[in-house]
N, C-alpha and C. Protein backbone atom coordinates (compact mmCIF):
# COMPACT_ATOMS: atom_id res chain seq x y z
N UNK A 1 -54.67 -32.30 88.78
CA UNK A 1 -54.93 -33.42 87.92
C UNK A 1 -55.83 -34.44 88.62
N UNK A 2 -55.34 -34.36 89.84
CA UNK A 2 -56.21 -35.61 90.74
C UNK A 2 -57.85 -34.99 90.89
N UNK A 3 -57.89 -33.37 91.15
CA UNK A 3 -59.13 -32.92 91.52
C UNK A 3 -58.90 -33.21 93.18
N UNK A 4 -58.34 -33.48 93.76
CA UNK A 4 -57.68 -33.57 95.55
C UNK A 4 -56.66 -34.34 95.95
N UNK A 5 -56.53 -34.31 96.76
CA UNK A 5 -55.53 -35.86 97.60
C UNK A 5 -55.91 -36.86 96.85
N UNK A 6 -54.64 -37.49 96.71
CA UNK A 6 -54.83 -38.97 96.02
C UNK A 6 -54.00 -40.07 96.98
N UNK A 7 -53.99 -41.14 97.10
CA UNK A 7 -53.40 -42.31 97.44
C UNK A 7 -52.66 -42.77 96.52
N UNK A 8 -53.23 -42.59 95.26
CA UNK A 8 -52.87 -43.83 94.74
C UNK A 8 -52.10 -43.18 93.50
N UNK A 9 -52.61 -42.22 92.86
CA UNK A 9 -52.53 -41.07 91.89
C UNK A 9 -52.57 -41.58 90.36
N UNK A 10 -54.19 -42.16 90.45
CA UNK A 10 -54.74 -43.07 89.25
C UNK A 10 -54.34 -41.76 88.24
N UNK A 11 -55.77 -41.02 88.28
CA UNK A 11 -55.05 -40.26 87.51
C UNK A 11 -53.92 -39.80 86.45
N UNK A 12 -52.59 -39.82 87.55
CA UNK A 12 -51.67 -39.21 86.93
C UNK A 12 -51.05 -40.52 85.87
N UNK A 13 -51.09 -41.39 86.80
CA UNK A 13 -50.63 -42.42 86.43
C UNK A 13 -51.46 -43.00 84.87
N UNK A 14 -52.62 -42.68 84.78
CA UNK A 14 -53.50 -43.26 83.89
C UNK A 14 -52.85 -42.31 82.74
N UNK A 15 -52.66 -40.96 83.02
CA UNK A 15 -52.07 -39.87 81.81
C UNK A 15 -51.37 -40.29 81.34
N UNK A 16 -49.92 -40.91 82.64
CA UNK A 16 -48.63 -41.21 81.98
C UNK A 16 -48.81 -42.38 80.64
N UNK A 17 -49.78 -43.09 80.64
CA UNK A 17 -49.94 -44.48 80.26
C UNK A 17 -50.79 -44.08 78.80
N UNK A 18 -51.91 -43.46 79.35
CA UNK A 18 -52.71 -43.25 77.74
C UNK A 18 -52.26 -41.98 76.46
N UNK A 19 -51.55 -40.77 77.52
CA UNK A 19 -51.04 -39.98 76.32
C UNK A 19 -49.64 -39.67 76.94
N UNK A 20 -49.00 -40.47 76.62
CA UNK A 20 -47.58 -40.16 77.22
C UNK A 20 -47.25 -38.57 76.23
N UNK A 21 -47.49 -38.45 75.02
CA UNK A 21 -46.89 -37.23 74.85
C UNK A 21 -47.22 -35.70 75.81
N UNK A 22 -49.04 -36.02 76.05
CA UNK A 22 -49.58 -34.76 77.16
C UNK A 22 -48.22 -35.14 78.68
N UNK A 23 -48.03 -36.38 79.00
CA UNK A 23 -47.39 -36.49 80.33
C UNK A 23 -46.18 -35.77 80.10
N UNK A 24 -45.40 -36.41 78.81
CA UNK A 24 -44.02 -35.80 78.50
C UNK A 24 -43.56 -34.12 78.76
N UNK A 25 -44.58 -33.33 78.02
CA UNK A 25 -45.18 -32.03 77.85
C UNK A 25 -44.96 -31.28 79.20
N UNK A 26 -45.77 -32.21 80.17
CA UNK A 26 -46.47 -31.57 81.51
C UNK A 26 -45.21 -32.12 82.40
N UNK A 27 -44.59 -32.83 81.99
CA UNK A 27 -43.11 -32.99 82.69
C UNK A 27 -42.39 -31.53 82.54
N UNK A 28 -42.18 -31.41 81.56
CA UNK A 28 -41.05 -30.56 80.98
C UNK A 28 -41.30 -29.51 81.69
N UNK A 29 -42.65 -29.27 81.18
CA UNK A 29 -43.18 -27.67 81.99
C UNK A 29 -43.01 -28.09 83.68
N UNK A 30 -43.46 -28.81 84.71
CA UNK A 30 -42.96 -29.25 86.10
C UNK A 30 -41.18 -29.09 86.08
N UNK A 31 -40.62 -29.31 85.61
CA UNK A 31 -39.48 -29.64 85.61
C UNK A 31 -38.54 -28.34 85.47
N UNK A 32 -39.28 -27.39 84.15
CA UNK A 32 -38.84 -26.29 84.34
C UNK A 32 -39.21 -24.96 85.24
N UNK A 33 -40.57 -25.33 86.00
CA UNK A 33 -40.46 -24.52 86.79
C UNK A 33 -39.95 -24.60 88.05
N UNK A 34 -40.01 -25.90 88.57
CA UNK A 34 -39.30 -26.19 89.84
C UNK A 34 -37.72 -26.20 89.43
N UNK A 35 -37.15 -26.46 88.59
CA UNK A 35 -35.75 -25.92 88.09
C UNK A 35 -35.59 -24.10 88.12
N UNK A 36 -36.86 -23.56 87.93
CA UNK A 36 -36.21 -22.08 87.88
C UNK A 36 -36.22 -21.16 89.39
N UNK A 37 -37.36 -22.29 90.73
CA UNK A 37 -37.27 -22.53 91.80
C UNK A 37 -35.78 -22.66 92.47
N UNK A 38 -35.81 -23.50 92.00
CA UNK A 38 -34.19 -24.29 92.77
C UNK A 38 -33.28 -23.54 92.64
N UNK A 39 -33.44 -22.71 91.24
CA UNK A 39 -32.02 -22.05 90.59
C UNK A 39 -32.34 -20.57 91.86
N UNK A 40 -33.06 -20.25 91.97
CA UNK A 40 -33.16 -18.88 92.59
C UNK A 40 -33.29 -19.21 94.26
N UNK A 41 -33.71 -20.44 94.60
CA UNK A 41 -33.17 -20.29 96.18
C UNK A 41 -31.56 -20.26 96.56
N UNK A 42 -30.90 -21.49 95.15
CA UNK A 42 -29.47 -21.02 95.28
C UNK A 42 -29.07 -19.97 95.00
N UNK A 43 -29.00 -18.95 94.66
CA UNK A 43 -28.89 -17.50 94.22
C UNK A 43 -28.64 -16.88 95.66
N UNK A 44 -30.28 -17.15 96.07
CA UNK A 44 -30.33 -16.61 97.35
C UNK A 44 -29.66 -16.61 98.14
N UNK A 45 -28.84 -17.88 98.28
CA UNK A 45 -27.83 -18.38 99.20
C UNK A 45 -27.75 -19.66 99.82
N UNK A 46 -28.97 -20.73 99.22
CA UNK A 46 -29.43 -21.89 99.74
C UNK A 46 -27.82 -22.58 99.20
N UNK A 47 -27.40 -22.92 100.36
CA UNK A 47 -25.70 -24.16 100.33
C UNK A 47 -26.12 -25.36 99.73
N UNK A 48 -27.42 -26.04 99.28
CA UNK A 48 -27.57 -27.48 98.81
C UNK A 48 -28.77 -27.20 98.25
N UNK A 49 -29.23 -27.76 97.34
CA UNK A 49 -30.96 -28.02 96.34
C UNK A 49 -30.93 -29.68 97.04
N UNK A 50 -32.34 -29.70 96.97
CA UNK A 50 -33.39 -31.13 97.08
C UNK A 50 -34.23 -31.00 96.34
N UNK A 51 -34.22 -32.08 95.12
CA UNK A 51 -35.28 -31.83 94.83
C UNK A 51 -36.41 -32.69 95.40
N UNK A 52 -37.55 -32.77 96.17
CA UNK A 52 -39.00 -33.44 96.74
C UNK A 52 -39.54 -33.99 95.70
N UNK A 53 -39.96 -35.35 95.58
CA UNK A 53 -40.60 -36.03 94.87
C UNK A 53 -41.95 -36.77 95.79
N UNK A 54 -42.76 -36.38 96.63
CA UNK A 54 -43.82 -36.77 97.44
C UNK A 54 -44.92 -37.80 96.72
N UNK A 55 -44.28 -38.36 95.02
CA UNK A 55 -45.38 -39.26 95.02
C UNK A 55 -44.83 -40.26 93.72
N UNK A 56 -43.38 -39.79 93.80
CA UNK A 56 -42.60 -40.67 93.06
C UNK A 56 -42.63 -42.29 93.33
N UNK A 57 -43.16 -42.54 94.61
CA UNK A 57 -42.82 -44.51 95.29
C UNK A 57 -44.60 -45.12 95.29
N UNK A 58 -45.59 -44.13 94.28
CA UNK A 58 -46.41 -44.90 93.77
C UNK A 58 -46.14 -45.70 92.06
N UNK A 59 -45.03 -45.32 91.70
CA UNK A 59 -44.56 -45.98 90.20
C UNK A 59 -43.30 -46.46 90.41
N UNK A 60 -43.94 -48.15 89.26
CA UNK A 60 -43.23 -48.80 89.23
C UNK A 60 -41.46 -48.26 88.74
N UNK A 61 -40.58 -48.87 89.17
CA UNK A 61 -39.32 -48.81 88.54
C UNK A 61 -39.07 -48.23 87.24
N UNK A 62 -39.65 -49.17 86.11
CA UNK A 62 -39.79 -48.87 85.16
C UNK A 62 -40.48 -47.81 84.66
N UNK A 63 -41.71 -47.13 85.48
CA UNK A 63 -42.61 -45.92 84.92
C UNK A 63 -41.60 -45.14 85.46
N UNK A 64 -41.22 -44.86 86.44
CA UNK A 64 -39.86 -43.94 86.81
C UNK A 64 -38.99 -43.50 86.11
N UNK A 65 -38.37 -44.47 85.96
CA UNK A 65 -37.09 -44.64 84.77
C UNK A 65 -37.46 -43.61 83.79
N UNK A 66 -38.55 -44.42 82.91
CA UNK A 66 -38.77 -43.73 81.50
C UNK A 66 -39.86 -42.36 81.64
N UNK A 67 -40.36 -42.23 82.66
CA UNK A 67 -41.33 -40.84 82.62
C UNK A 67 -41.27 -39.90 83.66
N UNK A 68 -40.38 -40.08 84.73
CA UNK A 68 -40.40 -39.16 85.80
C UNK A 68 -38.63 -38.80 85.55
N UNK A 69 -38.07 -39.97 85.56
CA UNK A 69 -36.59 -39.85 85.99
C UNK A 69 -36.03 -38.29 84.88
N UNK A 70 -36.15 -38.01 83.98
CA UNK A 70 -35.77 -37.88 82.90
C UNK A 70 -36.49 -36.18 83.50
N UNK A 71 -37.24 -36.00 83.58
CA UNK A 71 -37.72 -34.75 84.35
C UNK A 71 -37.10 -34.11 85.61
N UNK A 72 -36.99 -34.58 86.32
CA UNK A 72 -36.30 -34.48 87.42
C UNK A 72 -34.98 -33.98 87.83
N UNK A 73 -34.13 -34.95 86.62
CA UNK A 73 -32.41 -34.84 85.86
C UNK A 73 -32.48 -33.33 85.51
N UNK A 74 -33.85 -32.67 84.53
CA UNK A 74 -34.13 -31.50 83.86
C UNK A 74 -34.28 -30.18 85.17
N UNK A 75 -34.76 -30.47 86.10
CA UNK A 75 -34.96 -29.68 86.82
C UNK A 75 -34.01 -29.14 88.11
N UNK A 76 -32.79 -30.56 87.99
CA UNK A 76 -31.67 -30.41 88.99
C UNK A 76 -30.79 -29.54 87.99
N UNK A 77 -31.10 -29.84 86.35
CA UNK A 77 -29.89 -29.07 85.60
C UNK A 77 -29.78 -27.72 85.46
N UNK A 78 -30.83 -27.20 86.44
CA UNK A 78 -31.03 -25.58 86.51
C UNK A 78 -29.88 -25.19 87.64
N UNK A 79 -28.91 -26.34 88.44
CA UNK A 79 -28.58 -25.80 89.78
C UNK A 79 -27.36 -26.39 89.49
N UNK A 80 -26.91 -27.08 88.76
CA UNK A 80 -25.82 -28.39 88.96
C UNK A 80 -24.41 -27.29 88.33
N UNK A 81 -24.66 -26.46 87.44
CA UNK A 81 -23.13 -25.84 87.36
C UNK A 81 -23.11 -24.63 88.49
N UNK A 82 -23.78 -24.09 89.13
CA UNK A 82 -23.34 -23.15 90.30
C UNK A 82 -22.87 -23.13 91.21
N UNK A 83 -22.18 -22.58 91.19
CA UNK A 83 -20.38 -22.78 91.95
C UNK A 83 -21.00 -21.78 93.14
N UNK A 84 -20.72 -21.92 94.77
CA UNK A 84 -20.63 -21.19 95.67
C UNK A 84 -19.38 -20.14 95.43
N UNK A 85 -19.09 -19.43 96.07
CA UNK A 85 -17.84 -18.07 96.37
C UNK A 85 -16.47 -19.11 96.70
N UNK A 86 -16.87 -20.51 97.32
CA UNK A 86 -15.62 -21.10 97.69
C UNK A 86 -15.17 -22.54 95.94
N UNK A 87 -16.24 -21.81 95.20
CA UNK A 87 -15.79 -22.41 93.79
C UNK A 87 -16.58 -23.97 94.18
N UNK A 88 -16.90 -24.20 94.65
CA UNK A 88 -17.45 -25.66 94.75
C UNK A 88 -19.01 -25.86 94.35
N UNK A 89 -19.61 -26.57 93.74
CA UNK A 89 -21.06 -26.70 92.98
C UNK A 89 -21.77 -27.15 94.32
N UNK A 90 -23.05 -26.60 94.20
CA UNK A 90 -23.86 -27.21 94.94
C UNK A 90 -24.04 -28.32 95.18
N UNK A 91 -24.26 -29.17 96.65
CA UNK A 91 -24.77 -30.25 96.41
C UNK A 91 -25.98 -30.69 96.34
N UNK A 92 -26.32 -31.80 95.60
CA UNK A 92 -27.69 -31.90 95.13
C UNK A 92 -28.25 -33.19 95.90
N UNK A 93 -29.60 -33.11 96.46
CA UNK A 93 -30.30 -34.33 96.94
C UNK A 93 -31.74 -34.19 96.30
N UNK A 94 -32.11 -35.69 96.36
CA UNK A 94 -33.14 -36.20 95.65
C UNK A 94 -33.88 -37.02 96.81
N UNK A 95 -35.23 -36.69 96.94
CA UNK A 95 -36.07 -37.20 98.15
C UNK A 95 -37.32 -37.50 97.35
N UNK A 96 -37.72 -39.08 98.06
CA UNK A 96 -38.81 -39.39 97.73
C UNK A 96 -39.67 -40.02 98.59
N UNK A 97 -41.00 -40.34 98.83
CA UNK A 97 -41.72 -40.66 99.64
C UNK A 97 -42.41 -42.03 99.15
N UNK A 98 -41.70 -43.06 99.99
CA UNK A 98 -42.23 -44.30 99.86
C UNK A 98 -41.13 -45.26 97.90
N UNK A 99 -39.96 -44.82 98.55
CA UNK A 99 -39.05 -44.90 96.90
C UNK A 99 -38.16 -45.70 97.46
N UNK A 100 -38.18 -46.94 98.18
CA UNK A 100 -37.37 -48.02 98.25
C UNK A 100 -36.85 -48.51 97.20
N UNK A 101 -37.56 -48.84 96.19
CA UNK A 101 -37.17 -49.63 95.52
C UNK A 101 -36.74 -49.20 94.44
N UNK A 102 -36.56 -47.36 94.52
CA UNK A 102 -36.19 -45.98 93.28
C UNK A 102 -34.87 -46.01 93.41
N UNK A 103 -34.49 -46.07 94.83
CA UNK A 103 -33.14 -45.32 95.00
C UNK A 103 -32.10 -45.51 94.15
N UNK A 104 -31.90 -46.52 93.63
CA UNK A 104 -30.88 -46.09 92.71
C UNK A 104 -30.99 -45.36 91.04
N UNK A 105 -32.21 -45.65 90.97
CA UNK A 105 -32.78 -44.19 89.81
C UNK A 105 -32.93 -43.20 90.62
N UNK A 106 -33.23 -42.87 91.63
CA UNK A 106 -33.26 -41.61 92.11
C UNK A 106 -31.77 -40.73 92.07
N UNK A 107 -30.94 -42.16 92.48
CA UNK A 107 -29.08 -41.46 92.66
C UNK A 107 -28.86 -41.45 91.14
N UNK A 108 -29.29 -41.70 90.05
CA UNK A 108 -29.00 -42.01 88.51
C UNK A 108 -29.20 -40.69 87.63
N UNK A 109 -30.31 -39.78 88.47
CA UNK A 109 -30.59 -38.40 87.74
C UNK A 109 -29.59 -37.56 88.37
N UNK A 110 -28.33 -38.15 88.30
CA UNK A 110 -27.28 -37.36 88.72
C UNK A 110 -27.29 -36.50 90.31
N UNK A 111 -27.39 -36.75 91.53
CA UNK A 111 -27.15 -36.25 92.90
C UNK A 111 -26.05 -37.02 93.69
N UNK A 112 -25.98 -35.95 94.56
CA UNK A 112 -24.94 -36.16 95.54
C UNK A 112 -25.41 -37.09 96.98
N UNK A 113 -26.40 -36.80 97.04
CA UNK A 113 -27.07 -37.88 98.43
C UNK A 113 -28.74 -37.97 97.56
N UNK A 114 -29.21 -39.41 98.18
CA UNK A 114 -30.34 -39.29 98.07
C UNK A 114 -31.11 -39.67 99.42
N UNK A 115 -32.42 -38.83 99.32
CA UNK A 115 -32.81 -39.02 100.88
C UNK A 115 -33.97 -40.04 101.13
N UNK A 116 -33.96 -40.72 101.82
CA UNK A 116 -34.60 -41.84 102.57
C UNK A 116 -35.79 -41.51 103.28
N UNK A 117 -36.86 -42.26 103.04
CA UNK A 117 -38.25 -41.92 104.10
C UNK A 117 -38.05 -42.77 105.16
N UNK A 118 -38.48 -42.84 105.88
CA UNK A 118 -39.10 -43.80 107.21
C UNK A 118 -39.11 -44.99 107.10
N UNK A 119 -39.56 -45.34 105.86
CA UNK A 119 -40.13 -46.92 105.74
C UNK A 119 -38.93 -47.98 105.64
N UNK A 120 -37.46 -47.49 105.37
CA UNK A 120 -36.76 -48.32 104.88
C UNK A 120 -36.03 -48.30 105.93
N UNK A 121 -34.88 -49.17 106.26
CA UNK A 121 -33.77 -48.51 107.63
C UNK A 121 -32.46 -48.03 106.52
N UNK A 122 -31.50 -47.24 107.21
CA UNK A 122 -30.55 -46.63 106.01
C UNK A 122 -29.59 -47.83 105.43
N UNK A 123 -29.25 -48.70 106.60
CA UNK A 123 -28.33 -49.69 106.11
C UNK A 123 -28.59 -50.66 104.96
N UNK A 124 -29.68 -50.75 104.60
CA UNK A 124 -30.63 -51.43 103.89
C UNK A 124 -30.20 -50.53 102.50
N UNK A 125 -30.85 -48.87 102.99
CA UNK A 125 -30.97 -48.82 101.64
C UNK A 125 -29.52 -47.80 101.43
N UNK A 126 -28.73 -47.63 101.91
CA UNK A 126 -27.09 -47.69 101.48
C UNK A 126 -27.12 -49.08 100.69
N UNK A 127 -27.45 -49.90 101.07
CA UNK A 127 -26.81 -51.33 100.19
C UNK A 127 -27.44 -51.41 99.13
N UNK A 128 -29.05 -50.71 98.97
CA UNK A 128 -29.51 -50.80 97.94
C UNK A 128 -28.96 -49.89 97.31
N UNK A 129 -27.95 -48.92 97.30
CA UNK A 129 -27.74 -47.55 96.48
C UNK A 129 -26.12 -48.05 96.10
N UNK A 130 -25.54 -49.44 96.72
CA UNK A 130 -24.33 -49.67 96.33
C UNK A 130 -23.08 -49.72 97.36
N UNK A 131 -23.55 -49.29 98.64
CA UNK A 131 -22.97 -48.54 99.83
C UNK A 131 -21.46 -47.41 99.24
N UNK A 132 -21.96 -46.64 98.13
CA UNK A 132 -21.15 -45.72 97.77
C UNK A 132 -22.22 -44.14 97.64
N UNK A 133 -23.24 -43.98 98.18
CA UNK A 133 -23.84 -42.98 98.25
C UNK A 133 -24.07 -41.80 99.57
N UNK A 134 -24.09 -41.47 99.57
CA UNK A 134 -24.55 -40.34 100.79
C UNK A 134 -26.28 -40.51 101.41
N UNK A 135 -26.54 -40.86 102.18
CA UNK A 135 -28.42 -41.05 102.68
C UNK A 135 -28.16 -39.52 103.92
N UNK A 136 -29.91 -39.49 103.25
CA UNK A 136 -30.00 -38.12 103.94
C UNK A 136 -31.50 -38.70 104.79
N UNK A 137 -31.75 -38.62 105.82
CA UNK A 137 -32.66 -39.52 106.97
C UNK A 137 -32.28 -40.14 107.83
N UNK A 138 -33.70 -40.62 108.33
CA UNK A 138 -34.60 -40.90 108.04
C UNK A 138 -35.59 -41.56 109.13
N UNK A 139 -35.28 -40.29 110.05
CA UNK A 139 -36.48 -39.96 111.59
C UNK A 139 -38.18 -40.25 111.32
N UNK A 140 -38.56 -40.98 111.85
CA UNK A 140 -39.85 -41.00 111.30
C UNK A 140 -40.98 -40.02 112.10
N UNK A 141 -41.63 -39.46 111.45
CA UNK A 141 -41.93 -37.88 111.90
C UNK A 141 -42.99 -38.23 112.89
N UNK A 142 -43.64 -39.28 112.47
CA UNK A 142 -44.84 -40.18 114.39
C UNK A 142 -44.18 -40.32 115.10
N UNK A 143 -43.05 -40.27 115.34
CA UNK A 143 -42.22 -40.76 116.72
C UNK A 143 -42.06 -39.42 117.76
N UNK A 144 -42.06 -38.30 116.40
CA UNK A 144 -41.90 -36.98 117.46
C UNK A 144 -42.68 -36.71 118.15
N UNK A 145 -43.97 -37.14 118.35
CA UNK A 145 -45.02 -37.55 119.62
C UNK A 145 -44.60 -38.22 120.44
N UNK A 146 -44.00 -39.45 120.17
CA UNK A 146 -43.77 -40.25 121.38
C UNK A 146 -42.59 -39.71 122.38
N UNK A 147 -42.65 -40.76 123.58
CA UNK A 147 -41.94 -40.53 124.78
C UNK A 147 -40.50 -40.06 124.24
N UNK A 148 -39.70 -38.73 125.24
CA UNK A 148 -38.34 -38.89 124.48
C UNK A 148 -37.91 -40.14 124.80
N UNK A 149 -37.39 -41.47 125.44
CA UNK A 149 -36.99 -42.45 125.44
C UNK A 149 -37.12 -43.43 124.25
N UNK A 150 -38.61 -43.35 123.67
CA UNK A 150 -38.61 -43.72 122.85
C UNK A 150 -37.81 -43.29 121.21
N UNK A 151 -38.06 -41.78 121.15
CA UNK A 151 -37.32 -40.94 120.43
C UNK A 151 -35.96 -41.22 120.17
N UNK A 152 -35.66 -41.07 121.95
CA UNK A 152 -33.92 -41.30 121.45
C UNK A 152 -33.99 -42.46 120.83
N UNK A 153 -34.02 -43.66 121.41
CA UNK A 153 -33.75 -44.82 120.87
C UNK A 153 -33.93 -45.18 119.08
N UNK A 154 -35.06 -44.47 119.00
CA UNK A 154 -34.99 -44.01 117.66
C UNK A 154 -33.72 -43.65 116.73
N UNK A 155 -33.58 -42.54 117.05
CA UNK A 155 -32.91 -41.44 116.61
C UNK A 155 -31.23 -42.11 116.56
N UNK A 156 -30.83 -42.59 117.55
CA UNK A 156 -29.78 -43.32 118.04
C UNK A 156 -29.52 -44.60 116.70
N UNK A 157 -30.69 -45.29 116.48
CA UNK A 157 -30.75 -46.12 115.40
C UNK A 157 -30.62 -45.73 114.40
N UNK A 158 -31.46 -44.60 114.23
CA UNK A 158 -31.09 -44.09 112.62
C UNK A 158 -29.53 -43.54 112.60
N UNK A 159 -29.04 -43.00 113.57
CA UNK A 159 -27.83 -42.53 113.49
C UNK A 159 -26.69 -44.13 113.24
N UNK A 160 -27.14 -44.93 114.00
CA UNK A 160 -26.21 -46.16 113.77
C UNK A 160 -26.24 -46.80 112.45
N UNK A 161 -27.32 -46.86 111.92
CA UNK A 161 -27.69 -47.24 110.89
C UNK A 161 -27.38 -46.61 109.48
N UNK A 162 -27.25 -45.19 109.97
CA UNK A 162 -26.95 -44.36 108.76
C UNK A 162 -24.99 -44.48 108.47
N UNK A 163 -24.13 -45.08 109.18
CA UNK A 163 -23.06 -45.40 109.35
C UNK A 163 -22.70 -46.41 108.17
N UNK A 164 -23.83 -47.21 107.50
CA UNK A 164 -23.51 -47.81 106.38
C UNK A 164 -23.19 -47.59 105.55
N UNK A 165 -23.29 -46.06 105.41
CA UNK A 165 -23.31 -44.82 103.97
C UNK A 165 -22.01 -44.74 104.43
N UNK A 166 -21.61 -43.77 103.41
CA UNK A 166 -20.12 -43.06 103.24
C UNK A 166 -20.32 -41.62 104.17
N UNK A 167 -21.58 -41.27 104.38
CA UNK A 167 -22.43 -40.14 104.78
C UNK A 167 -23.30 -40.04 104.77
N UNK A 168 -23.81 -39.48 105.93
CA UNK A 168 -25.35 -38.99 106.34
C UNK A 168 -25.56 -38.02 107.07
N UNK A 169 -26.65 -37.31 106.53
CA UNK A 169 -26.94 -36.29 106.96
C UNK A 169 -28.40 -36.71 107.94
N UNK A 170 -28.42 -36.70 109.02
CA UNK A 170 -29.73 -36.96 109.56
C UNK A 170 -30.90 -35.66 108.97
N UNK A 171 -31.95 -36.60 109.39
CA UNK A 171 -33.18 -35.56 109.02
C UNK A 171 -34.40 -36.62 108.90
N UNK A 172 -35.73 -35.83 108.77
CA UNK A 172 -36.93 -36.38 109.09
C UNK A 172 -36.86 -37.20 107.75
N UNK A 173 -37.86 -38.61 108.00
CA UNK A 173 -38.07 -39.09 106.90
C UNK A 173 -39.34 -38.51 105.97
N UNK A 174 -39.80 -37.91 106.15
CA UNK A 174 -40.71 -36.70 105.54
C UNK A 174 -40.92 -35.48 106.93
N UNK A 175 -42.10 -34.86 106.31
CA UNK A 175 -42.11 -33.42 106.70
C UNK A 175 -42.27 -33.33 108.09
N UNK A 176 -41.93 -32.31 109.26
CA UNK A 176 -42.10 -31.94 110.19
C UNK A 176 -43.37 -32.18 110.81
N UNK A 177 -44.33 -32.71 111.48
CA UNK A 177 -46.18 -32.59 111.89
C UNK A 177 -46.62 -31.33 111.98
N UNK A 178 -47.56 -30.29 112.47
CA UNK A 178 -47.89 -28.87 112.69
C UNK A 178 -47.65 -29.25 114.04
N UNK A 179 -48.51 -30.33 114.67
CA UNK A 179 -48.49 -30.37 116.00
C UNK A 179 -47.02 -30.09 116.45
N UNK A 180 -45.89 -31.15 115.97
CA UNK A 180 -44.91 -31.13 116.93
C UNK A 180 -44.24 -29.95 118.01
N UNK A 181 -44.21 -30.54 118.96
CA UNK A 181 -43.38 -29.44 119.62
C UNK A 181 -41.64 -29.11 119.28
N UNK A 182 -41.28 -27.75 119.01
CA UNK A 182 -40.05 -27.24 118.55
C UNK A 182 -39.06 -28.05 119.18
N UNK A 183 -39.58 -27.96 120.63
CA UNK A 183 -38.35 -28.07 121.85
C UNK A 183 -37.65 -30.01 121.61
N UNK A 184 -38.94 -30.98 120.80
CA UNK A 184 -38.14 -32.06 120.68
C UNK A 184 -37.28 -31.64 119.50
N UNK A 185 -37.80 -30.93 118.74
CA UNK A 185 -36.62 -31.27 117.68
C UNK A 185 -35.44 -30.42 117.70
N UNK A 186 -35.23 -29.54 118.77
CA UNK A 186 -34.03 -28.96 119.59
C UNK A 186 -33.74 -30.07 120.70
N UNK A 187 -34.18 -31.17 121.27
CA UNK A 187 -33.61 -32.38 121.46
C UNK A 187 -32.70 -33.25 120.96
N UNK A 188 -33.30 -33.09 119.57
CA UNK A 188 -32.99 -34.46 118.57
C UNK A 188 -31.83 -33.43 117.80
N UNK A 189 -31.45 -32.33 117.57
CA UNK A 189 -30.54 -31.53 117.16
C UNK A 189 -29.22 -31.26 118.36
N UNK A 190 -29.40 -31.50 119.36
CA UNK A 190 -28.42 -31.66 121.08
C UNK A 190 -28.02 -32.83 120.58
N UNK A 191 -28.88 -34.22 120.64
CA UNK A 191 -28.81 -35.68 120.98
C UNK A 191 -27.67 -35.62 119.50
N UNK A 192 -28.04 -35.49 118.44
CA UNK A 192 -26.84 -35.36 117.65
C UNK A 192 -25.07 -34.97 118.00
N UNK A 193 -25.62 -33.97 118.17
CA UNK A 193 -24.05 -32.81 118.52
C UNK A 193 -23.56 -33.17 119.39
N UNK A 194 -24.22 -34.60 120.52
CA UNK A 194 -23.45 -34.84 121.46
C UNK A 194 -22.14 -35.66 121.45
């Protein structure tokens, strides 16, 4: 839609706005295929779905709400009655990039944790989610360059910080770098378990 990388994702955003019925449409269809995604990694044996939203925290609250949220709900409902062998439903997380100010529409399309980028600290946004949610983050993935000292101290914070939740699952606040080296993040997986 963009024609490449976008920043800003005029574009999409301009669709949502001038023919909401084409956006509505092109939801449904997104929604059902990454729903028939989700449904078959759990099959496979995947213990939890996420669904990735990488450009959900360029729209406002309100464009959320009424044009993304509602898609999203559609695409977790491909996974939400499947019961593991121990009878218990999957749990579901919802991740977005740069969605401070989503999180509690993000926790609203029905999930069990929602996950946190970098930009926010967890205690913050536990309070923004009610401090009755689960945060899944939120390592910031430039740091895995830096010194381990720096790292830990990091890592140590997000872990203290993520203590505001009811639960947390640590993890990057987005994706892994190519560069990084394995061996820190078999660091930062020790520095946990310790």
């Amino acid at each position: 839609m963009e024609g490449g990388p976008s920043k800003d994702h005029i574009a999409a955003r301009g669709l949502m706005h001038a023919d909401p019925d084409a956006w509505d449409a092109l939801m449904r269809w997104c929604a059902e295929i990454t729903g028939v995604f989700l449904h078959a990694q759990v099959m496979a044996g995947a213990s939890a779905a996420q669904l990735f939203d990488s450009w959900a925290g360029g729209l406002s609250l309100a464009d959320y709400t009424q044009r993304v949220a509602p898609a999203s709900a559609l695409a977790l409902d491909h996974v939400r009655t499947i019961t593991a062998a121990d009878g218990r439903t999957v749990p579901l997380v919802h991740f977005g990039v740069g969605t401070g100010e989503l999180l509690g529409a993000m926790h609203d399309v029905g999930v069990d944790a929602v996950g946190v980028d970098w930009r926010i600290p967890l205690d913050e946004a536990s309070r923004r989610l009610g401090g009755s949610v689960p945060v899944q983050g939120n390592v910031d993935p430039a740091l895995l360059a830096a010194p381990w000292p720096i790292l830990e101290a990091h890592v140590r914070d997000v872990l203290e910080r993520g203590k505001a939740a009811p639960a947390h699952i640590l993890n990057l606040g987005h994706g892994v770098p190519p560069e990084t080296d394995p061996t820190v993040l078999t660091r930062i997986v020790d520095l946990v378990r310790e």
